[in-house]
PDB file of N, CA and C in Angstrom:
ATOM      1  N   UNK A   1       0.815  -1.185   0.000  1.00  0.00           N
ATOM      2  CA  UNK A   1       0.000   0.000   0.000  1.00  0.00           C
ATOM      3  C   UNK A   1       0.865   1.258   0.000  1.00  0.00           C
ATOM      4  N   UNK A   2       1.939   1.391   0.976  1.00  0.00           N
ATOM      5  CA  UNK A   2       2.707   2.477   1.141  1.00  0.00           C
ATOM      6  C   UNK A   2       3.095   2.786  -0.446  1.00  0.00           C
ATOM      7  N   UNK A   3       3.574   1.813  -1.106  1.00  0.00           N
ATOM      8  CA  UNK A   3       4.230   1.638  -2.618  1.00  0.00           C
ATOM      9  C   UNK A   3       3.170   2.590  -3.542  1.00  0.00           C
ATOM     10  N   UNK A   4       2.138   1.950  -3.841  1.00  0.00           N
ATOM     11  CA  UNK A   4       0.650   2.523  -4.210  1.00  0.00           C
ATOM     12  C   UNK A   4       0.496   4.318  -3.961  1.00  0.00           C
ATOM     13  N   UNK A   5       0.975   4.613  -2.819  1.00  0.00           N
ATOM     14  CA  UNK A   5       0.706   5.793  -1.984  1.00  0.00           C
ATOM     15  C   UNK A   5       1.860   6.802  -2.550  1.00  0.00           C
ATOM     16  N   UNK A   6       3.204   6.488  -2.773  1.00  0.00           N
ATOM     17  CA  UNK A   6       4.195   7.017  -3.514  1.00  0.00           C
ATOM     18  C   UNK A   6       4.871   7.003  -1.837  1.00  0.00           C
ATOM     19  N   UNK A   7       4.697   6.204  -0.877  1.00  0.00           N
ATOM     20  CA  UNK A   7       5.607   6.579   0.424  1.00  0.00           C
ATOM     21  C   UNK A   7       6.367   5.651   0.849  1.00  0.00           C
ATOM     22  N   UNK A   8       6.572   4.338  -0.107  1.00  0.00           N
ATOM     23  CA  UNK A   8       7.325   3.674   0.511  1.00  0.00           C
ATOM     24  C   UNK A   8       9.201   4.207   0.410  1.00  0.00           C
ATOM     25  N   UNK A   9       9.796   3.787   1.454  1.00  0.00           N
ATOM     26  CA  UNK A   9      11.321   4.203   1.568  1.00  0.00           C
ATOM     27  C   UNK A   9      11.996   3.098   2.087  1.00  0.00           C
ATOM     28  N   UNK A  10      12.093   2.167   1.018  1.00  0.00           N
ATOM     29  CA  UNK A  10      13.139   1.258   1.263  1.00  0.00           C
ATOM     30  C   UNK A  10      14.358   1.004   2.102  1.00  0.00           C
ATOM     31  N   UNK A  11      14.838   1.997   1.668  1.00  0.00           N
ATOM     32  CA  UNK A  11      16.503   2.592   2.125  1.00  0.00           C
ATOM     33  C   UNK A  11      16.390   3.521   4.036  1.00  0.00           C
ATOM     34  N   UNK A  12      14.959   3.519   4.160  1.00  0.00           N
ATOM     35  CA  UNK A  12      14.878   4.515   5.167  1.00  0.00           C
ATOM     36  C   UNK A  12      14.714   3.171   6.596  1.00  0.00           C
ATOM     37  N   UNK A  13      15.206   4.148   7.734  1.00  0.00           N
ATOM     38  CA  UNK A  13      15.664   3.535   8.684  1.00  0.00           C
ATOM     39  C   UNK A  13      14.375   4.158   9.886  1.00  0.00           C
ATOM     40  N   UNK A  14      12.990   3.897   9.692  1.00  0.00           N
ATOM     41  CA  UNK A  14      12.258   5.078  10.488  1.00  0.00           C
ATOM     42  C   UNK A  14      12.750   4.767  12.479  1.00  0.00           C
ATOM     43  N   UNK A  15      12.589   5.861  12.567  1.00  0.00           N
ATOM     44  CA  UNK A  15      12.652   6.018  14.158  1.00  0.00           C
ATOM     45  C   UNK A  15      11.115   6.181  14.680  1.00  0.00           C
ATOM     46  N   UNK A  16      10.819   7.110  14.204  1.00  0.00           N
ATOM     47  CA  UNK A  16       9.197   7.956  14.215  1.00  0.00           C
ATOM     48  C   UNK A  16       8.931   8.787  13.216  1.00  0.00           C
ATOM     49  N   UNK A  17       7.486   8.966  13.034  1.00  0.00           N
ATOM     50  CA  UNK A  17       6.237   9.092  12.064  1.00  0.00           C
ATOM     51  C   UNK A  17       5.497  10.339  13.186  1.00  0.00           C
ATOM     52  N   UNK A  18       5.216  11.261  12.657  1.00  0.00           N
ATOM     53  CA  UNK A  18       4.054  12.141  12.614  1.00  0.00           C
ATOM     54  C   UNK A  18       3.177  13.057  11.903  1.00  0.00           C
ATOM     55  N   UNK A  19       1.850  13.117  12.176  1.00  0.00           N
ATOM     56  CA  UNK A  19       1.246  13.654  11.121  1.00  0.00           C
ATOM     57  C   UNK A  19       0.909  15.137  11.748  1.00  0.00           C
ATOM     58  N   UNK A  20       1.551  16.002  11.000  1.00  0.00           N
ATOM     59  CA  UNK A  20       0.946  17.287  11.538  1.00  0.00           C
ATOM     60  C   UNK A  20       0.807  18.768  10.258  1.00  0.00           C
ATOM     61  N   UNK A  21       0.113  19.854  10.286  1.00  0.00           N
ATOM     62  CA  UNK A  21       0.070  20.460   8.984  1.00  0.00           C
ATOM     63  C   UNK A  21       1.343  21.211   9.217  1.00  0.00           C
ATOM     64  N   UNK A  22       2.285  21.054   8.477  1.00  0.00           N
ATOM     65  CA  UNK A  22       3.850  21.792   8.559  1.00  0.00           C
ATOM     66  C   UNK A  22       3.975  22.806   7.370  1.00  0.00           C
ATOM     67  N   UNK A  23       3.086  22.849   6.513  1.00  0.00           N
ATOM     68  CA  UNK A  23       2.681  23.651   5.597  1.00  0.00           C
ATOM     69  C   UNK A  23       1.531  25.180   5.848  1.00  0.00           C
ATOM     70  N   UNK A  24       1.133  24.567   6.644  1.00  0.00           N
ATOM     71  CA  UNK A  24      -0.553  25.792   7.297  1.00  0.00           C
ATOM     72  C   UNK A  24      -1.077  25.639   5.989  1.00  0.00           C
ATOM     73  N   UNK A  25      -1.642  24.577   5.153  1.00  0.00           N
ATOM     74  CA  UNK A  25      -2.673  24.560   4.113  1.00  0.00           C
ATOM     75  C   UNK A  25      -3.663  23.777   4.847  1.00  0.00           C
ATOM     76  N   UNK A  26      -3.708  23.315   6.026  1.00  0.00           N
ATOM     77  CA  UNK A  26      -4.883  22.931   6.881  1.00  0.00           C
ATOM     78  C   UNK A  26      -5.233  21.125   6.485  1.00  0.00           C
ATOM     79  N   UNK A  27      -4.173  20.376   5.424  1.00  0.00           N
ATOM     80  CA  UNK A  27      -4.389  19.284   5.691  1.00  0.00           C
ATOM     81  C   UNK A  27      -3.311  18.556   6.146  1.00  0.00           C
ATOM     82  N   UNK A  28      -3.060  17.513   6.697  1.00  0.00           N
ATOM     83  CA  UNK A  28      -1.934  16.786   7.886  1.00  0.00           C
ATOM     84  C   UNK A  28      -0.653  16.333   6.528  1.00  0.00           C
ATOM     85  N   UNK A  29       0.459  16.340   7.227  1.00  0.00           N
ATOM     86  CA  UNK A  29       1.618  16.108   5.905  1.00  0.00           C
ATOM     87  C   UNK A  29       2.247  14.667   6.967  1.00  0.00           C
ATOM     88  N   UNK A  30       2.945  14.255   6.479  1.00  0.00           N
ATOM     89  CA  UNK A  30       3.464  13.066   6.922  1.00  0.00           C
ATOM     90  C   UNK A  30       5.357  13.327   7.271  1.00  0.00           C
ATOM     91  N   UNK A  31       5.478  13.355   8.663  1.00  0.00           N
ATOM     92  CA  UNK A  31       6.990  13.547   8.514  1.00  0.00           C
ATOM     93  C   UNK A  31       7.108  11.912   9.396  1.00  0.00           C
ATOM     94  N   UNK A  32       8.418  11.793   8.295  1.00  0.00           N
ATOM     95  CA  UNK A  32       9.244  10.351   9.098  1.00  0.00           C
ATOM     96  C   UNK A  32      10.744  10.607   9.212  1.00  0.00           C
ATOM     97  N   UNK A  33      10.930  10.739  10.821  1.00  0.00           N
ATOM     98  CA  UNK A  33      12.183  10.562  11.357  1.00  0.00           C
ATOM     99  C   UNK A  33      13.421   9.065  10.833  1.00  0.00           C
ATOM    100  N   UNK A  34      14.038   9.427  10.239  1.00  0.00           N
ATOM    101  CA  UNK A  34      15.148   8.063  10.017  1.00  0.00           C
ATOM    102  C   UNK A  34      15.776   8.101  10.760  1.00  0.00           C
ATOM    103  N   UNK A  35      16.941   7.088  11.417  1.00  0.00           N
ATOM    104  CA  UNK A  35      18.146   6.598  12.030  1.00  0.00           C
ATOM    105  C   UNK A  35      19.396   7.364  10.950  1.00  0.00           C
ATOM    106  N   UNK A  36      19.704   6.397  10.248  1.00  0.00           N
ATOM    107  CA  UNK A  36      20.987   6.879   9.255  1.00  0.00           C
ATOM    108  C   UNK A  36      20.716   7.566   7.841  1.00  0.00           C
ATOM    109  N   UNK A  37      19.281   7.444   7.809  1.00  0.00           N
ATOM    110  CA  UNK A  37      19.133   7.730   6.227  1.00  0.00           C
ATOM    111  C   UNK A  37      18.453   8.714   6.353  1.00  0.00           C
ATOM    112  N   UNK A  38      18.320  10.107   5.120  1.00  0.00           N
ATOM    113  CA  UNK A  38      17.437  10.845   5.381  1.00  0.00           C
ATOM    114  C   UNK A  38      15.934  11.371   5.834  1.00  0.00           C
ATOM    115  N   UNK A  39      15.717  12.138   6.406  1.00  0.00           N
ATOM    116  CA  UNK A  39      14.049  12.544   7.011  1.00  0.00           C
ATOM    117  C   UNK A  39      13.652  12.432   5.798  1.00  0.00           C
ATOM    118  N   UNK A  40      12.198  12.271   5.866  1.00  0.00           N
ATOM    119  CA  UNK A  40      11.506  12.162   4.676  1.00  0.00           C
ATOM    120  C   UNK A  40      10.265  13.433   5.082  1.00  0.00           C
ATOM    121  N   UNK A  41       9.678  13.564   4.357  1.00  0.00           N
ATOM    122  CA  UNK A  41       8.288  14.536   4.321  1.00  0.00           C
ATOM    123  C   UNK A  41       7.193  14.060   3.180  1.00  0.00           C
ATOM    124  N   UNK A  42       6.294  13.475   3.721  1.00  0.00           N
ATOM    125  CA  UNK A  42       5.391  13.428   2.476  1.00  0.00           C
ATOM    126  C   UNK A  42       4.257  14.096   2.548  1.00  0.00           C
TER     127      UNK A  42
END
């Protein structure tokens, strides 16, 4: 599903996931904390 979604990250090492609006367009964005590999934002 993640694949489907355009969010899967193979290479990514998550620590933590939160959904919050980091934009102020009023809908929730997806940030994922990695270990060694880069943050992601979707």
């Amino acid at each position: 599903m993640a694949e489907e979604l355009g969010l899967a990250n193979p290479q990514g090492r998550s620590l933590e996931a939160i959904f919050c609006d980091l934009d102020g367009d009023a809908l929730l964005d997806l940030y994922v904390n990695n270990d060694v590999s880069t943050n992601k934002l979707f």
